[in-house]
Protein backbone atom coordinates (compact mmCIF):
# COMPACT_ATOMS: atom_id res chain seq x y z
CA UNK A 1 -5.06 -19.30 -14.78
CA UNK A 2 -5.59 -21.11 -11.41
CA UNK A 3 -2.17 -19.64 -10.32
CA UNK A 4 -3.69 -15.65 -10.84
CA UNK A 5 -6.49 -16.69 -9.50
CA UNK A 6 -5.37 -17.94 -6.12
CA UNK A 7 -2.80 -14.87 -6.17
CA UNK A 8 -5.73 -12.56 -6.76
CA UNK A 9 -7.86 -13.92 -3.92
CA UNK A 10 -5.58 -14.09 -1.74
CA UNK A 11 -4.30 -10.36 -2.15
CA UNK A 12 -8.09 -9.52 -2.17
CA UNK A 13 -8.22 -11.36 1.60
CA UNK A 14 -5.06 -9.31 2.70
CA UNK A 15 -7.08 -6.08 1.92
CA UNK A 16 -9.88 -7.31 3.98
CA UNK A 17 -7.47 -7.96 6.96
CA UNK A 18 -4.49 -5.13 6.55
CA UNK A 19 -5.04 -1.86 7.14
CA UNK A 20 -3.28 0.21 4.92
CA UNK A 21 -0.66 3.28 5.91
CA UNK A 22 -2.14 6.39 6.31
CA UNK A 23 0.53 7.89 4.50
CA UNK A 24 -0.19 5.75 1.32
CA UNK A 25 -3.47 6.17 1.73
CA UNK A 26 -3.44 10.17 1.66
CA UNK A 27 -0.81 9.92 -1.49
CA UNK A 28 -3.43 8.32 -2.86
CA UNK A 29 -6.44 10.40 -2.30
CA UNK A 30 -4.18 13.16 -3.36
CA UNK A 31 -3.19 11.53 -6.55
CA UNK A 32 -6.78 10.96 -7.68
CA UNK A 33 -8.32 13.78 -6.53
CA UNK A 34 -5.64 16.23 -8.31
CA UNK A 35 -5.46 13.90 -11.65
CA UNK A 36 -9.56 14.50 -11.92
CA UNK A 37 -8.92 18.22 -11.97
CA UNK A 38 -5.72 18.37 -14.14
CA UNK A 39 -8.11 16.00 -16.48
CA UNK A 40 -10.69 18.55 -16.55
CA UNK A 41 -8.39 20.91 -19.34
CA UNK A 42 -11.07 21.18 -21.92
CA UNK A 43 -15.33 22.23 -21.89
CA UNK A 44 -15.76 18.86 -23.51
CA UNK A 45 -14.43 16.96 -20.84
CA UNK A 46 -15.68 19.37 -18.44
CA UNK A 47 -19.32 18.57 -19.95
CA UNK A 48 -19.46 14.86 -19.77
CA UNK A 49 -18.50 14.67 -16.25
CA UNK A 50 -20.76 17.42 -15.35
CA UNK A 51 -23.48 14.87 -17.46
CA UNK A 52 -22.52 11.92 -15.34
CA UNK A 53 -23.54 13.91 -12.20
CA UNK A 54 -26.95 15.06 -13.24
CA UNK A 55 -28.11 12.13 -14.64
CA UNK A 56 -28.08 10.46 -11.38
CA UNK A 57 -29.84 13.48 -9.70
């Protein structure tokens, strides 16, 4: 456990530090942005987002 641990900081510390390739970056904007809307296939789905949102407003 100490072993992940130390791993998981110190990957956590290289994030703070290291910028990260804009081109990895986009892909992954991209990526989540397009699997919200391809997730968004039914009004049931389509409803408890929606519910998320207007709960906070």
């Amino acid at each position: 456990m100490a072993y992940v641990k130390k791993e998981l900081q110190g990957a956590i510390e290289k994030a703070k530090t290291t910028l990260v390739e804009n081109k990895l970056l986009n892909e992954t904007k991209q990526r989540m942005r397009y699997s919200f809307a391809m997730s968004t296939d039914s009004p049931d789905v389509i409803a408890n987002s929606l519910a998320a949102y207007v709960a906070n407003r």
